[in-house]
Protein backbone atom coordinates (compact mmCIF):
# COMPACT_ATOMS: atom_id res chain seq x y z
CA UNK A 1 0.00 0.00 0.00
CA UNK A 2 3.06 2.65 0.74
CA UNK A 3 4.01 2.49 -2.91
CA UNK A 4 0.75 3.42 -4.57
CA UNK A 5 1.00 6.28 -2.31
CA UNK A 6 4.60 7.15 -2.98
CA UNK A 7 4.08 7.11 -6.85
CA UNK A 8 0.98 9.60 -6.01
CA UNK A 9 3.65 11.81 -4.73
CA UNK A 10 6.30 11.80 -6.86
CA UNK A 11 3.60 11.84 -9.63
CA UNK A 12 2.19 15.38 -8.28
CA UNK A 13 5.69 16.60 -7.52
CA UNK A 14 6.70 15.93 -11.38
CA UNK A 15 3.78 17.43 -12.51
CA UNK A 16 4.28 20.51 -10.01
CA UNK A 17 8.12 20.76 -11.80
CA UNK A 18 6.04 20.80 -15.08
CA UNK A 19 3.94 23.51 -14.52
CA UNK A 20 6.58 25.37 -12.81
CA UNK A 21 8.98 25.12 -16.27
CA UNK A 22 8.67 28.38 -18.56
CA UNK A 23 7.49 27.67 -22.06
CA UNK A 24 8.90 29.62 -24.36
CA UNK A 25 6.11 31.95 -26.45
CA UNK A 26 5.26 31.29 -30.04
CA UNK A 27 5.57 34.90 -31.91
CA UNK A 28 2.26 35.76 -34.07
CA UNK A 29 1.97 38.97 -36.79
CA UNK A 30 -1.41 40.41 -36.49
CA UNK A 31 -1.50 43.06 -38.52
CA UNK A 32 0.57 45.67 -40.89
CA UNK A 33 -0.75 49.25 -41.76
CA UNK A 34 -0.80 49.89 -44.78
CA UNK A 35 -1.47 46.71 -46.40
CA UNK A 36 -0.08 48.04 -49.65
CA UNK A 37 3.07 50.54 -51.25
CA UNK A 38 3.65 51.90 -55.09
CA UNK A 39 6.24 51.00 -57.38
CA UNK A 40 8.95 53.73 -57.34
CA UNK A 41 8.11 53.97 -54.19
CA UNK A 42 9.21 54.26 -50.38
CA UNK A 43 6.37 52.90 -47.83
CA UNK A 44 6.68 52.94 -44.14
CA UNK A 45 4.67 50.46 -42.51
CA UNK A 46 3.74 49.37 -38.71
CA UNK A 47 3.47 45.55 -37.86
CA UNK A 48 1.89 44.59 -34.99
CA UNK A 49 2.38 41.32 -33.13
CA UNK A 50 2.82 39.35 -30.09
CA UNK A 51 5.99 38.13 -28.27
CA UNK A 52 8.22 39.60 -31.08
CA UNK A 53 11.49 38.20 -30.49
CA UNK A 54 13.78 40.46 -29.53
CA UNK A 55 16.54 39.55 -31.32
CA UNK A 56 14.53 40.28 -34.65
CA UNK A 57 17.48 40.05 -37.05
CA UNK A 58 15.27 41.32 -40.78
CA UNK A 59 11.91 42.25 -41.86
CA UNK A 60 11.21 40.99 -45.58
CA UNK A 61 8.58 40.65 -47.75
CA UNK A 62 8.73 37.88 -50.06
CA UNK A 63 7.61 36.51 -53.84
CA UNK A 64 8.22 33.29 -54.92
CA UNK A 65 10.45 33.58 -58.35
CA UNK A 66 11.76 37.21 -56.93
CA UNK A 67 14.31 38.93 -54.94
CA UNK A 68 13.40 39.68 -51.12
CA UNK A 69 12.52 42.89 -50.48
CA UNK A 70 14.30 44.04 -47.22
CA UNK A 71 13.58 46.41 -44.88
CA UNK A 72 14.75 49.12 -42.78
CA UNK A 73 14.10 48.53 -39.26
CA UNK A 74 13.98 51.59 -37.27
CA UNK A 75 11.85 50.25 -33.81
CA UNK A 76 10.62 47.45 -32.53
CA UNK A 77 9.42 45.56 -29.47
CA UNK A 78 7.64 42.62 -28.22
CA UNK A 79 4.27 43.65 -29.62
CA UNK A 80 5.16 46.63 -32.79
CA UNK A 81 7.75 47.48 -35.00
CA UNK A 82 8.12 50.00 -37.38
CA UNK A 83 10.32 49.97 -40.48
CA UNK A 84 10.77 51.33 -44.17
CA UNK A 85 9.95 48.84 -47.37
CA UNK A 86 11.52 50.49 -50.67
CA UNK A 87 10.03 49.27 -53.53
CA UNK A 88 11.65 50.19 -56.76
CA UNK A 89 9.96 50.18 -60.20
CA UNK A 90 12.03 46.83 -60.87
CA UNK A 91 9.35 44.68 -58.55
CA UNK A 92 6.71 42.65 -59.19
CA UNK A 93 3.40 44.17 -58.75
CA UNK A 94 1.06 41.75 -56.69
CA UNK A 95 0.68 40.27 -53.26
CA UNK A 96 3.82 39.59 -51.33
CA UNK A 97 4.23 37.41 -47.80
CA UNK A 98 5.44 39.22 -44.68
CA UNK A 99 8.36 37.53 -43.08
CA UNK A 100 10.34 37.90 -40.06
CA UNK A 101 13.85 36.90 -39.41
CA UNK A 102 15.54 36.28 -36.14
CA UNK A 103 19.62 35.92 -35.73
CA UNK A 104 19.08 32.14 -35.06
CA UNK A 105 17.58 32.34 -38.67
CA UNK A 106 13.98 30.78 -37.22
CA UNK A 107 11.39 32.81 -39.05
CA UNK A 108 7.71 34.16 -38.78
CA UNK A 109 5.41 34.36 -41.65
CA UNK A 110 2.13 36.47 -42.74
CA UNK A 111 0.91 34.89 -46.02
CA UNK A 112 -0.59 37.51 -48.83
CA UNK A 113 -0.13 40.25 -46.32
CA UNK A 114 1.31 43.23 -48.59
CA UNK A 115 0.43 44.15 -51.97
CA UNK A 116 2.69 45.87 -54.55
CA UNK A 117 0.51 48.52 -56.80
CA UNK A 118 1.33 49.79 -59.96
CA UNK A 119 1.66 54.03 -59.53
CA UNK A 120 -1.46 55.86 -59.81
CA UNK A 121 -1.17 57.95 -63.24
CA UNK A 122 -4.46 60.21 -64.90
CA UNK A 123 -3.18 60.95 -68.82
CA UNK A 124 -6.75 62.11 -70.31
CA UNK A 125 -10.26 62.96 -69.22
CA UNK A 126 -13.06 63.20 -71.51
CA UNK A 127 -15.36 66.06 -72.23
CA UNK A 128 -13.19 68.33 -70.85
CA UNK A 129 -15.91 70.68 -69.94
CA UNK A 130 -19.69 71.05 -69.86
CA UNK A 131 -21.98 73.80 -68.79
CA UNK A 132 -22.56 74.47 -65.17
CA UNK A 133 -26.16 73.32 -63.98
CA UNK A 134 -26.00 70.13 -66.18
CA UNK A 135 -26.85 67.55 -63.76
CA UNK A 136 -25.72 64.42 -65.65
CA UNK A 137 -22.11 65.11 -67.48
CA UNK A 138 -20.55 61.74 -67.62
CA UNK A 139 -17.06 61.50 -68.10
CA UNK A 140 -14.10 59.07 -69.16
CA UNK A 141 -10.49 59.22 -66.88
CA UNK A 142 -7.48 57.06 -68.71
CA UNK A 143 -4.67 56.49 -67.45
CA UNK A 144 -2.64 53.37 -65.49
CA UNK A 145 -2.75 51.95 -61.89
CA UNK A 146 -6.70 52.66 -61.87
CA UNK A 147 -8.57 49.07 -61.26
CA UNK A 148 -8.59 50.34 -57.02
CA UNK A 149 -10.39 53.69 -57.77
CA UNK A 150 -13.14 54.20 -55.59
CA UNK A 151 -13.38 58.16 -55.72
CA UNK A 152 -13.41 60.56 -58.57
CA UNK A 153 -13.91 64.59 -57.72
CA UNK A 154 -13.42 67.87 -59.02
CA UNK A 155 -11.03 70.07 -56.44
CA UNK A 156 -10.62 73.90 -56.35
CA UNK A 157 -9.59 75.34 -53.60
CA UNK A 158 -12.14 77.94 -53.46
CA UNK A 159 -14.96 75.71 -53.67
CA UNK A 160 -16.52 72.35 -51.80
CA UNK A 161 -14.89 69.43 -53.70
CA UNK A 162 -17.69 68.25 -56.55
CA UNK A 163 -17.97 64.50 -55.89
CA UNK A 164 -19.06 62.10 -58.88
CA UNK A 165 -21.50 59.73 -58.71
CA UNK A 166 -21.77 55.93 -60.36
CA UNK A 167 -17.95 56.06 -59.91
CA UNK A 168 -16.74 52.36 -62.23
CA UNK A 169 -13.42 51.57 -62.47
CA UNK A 170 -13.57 49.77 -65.82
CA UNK A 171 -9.99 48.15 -66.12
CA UNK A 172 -6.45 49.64 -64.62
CA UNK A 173 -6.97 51.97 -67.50
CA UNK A 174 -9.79 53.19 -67.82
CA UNK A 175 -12.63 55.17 -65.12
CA UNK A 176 -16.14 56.95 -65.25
CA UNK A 177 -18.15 58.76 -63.37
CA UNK A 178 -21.08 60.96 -63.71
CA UNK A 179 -21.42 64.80 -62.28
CA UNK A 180 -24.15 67.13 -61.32
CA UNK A 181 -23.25 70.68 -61.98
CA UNK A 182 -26.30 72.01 -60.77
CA UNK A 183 -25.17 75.49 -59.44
CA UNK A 184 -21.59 74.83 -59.63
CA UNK A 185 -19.58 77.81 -60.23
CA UNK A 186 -17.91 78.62 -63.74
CA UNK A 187 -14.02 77.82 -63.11
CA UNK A 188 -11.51 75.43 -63.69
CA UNK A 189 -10.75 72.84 -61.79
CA UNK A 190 -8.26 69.83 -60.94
CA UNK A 191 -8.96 66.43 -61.70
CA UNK A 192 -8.76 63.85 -58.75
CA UNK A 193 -8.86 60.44 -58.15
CA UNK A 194 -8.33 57.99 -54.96
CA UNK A 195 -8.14 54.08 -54.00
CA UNK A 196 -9.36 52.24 -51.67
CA UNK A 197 -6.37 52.62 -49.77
CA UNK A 198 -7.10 56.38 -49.64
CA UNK A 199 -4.15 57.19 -52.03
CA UNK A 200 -4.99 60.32 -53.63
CA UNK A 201 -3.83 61.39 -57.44
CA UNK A 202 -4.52 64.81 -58.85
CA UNK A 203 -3.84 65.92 -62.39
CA UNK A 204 -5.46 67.39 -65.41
CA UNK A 205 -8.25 69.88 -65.58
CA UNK A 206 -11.85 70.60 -66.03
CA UNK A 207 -13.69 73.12 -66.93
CA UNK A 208 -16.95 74.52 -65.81
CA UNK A 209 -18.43 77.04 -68.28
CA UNK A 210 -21.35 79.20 -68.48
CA UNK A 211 -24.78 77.34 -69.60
CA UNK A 212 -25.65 80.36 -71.86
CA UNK A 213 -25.97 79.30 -75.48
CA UNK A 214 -27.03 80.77 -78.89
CA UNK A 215 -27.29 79.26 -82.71
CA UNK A 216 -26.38 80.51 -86.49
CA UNK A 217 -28.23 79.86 -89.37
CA UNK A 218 -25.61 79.85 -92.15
CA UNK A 219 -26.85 80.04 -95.92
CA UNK A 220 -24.27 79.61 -98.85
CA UNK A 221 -24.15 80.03 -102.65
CA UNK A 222 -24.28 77.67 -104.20
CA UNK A 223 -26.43 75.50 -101.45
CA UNK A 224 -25.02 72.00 -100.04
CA UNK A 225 -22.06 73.25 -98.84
CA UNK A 226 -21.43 70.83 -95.78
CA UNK A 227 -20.74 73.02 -92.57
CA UNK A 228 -18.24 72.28 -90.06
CA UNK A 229 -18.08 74.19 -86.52
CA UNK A 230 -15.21 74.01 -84.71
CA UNK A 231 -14.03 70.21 -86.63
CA UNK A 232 -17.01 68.88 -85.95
CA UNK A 233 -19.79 68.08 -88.95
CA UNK A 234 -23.41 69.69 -88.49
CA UNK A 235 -24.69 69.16 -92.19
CA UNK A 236 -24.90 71.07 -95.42
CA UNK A 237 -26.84 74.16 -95.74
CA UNK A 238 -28.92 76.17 -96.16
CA UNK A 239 -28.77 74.71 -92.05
CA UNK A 240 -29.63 76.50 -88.17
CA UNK A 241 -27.57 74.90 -85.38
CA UNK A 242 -28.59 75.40 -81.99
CA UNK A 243 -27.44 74.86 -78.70
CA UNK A 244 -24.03 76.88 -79.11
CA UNK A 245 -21.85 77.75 -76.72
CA UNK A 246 -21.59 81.60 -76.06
CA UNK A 247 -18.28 82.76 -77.63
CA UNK A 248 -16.49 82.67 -80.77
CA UNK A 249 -16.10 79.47 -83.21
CA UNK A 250 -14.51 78.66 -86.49
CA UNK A 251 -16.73 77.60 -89.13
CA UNK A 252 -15.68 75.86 -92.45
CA UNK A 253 -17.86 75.39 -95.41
CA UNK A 254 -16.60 72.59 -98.28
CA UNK A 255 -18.45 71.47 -101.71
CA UNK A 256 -16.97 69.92 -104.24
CA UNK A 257 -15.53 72.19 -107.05
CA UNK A 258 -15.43 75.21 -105.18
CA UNK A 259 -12.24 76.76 -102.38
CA UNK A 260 -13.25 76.05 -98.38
CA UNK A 261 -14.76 79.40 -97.14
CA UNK A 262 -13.79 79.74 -93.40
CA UNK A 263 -14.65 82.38 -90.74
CA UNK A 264 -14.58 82.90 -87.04
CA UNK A 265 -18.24 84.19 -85.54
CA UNK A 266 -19.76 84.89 -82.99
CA UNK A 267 -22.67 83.41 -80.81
CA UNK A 268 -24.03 85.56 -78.49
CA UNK A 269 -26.68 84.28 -75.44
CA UNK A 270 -29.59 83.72 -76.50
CA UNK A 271 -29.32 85.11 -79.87
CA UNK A 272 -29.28 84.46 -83.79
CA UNK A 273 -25.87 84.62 -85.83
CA UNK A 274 -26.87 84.81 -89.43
CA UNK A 275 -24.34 83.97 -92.31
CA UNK A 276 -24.46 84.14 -95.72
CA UNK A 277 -21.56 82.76 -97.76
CA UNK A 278 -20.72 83.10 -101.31
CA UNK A 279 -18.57 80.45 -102.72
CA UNK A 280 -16.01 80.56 -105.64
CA UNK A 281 -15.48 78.14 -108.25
CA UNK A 282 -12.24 76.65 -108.95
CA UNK A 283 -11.11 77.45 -112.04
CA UNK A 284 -9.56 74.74 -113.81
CA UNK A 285 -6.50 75.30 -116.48
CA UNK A 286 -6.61 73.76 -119.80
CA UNK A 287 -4.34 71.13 -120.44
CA UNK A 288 -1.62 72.20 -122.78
CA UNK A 289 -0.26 68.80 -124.95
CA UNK A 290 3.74 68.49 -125.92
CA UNK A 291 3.68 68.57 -129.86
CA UNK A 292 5.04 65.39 -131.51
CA UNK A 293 7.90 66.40 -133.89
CA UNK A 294 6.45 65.24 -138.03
CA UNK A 295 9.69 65.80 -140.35
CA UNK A 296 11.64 63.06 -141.01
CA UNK A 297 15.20 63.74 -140.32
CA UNK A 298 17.41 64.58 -142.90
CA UNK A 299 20.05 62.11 -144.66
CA UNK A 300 23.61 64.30 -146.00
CA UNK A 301 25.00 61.87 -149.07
CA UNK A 302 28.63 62.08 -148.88
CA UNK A 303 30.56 61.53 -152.08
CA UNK A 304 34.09 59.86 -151.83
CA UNK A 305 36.49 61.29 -153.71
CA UNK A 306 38.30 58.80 -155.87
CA UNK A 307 42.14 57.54 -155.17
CA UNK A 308 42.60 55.97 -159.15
CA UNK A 309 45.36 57.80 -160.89
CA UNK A 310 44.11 59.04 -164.77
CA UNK A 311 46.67 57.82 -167.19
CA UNK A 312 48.33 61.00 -168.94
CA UNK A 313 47.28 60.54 -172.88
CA UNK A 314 50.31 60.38 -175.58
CA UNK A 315 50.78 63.11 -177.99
CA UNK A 316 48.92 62.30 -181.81
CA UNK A 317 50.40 63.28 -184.89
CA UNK A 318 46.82 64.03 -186.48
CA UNK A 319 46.30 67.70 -186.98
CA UNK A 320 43.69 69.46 -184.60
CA UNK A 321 40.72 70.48 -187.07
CA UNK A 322 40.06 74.57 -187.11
CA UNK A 323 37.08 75.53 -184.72
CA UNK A 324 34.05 76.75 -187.14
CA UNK A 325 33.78 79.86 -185.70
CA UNK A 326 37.66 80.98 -186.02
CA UNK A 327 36.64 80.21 -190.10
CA UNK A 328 33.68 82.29 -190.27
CA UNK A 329 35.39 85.36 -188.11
CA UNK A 330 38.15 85.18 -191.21
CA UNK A 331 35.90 85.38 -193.90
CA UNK A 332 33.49 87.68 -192.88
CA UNK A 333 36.94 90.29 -192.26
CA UNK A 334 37.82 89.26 -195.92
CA UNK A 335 34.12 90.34 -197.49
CA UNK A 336 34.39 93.71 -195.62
CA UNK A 337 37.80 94.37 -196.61
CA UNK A 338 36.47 93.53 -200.52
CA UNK A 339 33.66 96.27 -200.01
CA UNK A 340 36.14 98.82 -198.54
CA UNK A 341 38.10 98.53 -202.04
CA UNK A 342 35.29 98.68 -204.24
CA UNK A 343 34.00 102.08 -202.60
CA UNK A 344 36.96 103.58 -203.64
C-alpha cells in the first residue's frame, strides 16, 4: 500500500516541476498598416504582433520567383515594429508574404499580407468641360494603376470638392463617373482620383463654363455646302444649329468644285448669328499637250572622192581640125575688106 502512495507523490511533484517550467512563447503577426506601397516607391509600414522576439534580425517581404525585399528597421518591441519597405519600379506588382527573421535564422510568416501597386497615373479625361447646372455630365479618366479607384472629384480650392456619382473603375486603364453641376460655379478645376487605400492622385483639368448658349443659321451660294463648326460636322446648308456655346467658333464650309470658305463668328446668349456665304469656283487650267515632232530627219550623201590615178594621154600626130567659128570670123573680115576697095 506505501508504494501506490509514494508514486501519487512523486507523480504530483513531477507534474508541479512541469507547470513550474517556462514555455517559451510562439511569436504571431497580427496586422501591418498599410497593407499596400507603389512602385517607385518608399512605404513605411507598422506591424503589430505578439511576443516579437527580440533579437529580430530582418523584416522581408517575399515573392516566390523574386528577390526579397528588405527592410529598414527603425523600432521594434515585443508587440510593434516599425520599419521602411523600398520598392523600386524593378518589382513585381502583386501580393507579397510578410516575413520575419531572427539571428538564429527561425522565421515568422504572414501569407498575402502586402500588396505591390502599380503608380497611380491620370493621362486624359473626356469632355473636358460642360456647362454648369447640367446635372448628368458623364465623363471618361485614362490612365494606369486605376482598377482600385473608388473616388473621382473635381477640387478647387475655393470651392466644396464636386464629388461624382456611379464612380466604375472599368480596367487599370480606364474610369467613369457621372457629375451634377447644378449650381456649380464657372471655373476650372483639378482632376482627382483615390483608391481604396485612400491614395490620392490629382492631375489634369476641367472646366466649368457658363450654360448660356445661342445658334447661327448659315446660308451659302451655291447651297449644299457641308458646314463644319469648330471640326465637328453639323450638315450642309442652307442649315440653323442650336445649342451653341456663347463665344467665338470657327466655321468651315466645303463642296466639291469650289475653295473652303472659313470664318470665325460669334454666338451671343440667347441670340441668332446669321451667315451668308458666297462660294467661288475653282477654275480649272486647260491642259496644254507636248507637240510630236512630223519631219523626217534629214540624210547628208557624202561623195568619196576617188584615189585611181588618170593615165596622162600620148601626144597624136593628127592635126587638130580649125574651130568653125575661127573660119567664119576670117571670112566675114575678108568680105568687108572687098567692099572697102570697091568704094573707092
Amino acid at each position: 500500500m506505501k508504494y501506490p502512495i509514494l508514486i501519487r507523490c512523486l507523480a504530483a511533484v513531477l507534474l508541479l516541476l512541469i507547470i513550474a517550467i517556462p514555455f517559451a512563447a510562439a511569436t504571431t503577426i497580427t496586422s501591418i498598416s498599410p497593407k499596400m506601397g507603389y512602385k517607385g516607391d518608399s512605404t513605411t509600414v507598422t506591424i503589430t504582433g505578439t511576443d516579437i522576439n527580440a533579437s529580430l534580425d530582418e523584416v522581408l517581404l517575399r515573392m516566390d520567383d523574386e528577390n526579397d525585399i528588405l527592410a529598414s528597421i527603425a523600432s521594434h518591441d515585443t508587440t510593434t515594429i516599425v520599419c521602411t519597405f523600398t520598392l523600386s519600379s524593378s518589382k513585381q506588382v502583386g501580393v507579397w508574404n510578410l516575413v520575419l527573421v531572427n539571428d538564429d535564422d527561425s522565421e515568422v510568416k504572414k501569407s498575402n499580407a502586402f500588396t505591390i501597386r502599380p503608380q497611380i497615373d491620370i493621362t486624359s479625361i473626356s469632355p473636358t468641360y460642360a456647362r454648369t447646372n447640367n446635372d448628368s455630365v458623364k465623363v471618361t479618366v485614362l490612365g494606369t494603376g486605376l482598377d482600385e479607384i473608388t473616388s473621382l472629384y473635381l477640387y478647387n480650392d475655393e470651392y466644396s470638392n464636386i464629388t461624382a456619382t456611379s464612380v466604375y473603375a472599368a480596367s487599370s486603364t480606364k474610369v467613369t463617373g457621372t457629375f451634377n453641376l447644378d449650381s456649380k460655379t464657372e471655373d476650372t478645376y483639378d482632376v482627382c482620383v483615390m483608391d481604396s487605400f485612400n491614395t490620392r492622385k490629382c492631375d489634369l483639368s476641367f472646366e466649368i463654363t457658363t450654360d448660356a448658349v445661342g445658334s447661327i443659321e448659315v446660308a451659302s451660294s451655291p447651297k449644299g455646302a457641308t458646314l463644319y463648326v469648330d471640326t465637328e460636322n453639323k450638315g450642309t446648308t442652307p442649315i440653323t444649329v442650336d445649342d451653341l456655346d456663347v463665344g467665338t467658333h470657327k466655321l468651315i464650309l466645303k463642296k466639291s468644285g469650289y475653295s473652303d470658305w472659313t470664318r470665325s463668328v460669334k454666338v451671343t446668349n440667347a441670340g441668332i448669328t446669321t451667315v451668308d456665304a458666297d462660294l467661288e469656283a475653282i477654275t480649272t487650267a486647260p491642259t496644254v499637250s507636248t507637240p510630236v515632232p512630223t519631219t523626217a530627219p534629214t540624210t547628208v550623201k557624202t561623195t568619196r572622192k576617188s584615189t585611181i590615178a588618170t593615165p596622162t594621154p600620148w601626144p597624136s600626130d593628127t592635126p587638130t581640125p580649125a574651130s568653125p567659128v575661127g573660119t567664119l570670123v576670117i571670112v566675114g573680115a575678108i568680105g568687108l575688106a572687098l567692099i572697102a576697095v570697091r568704094k573707092y
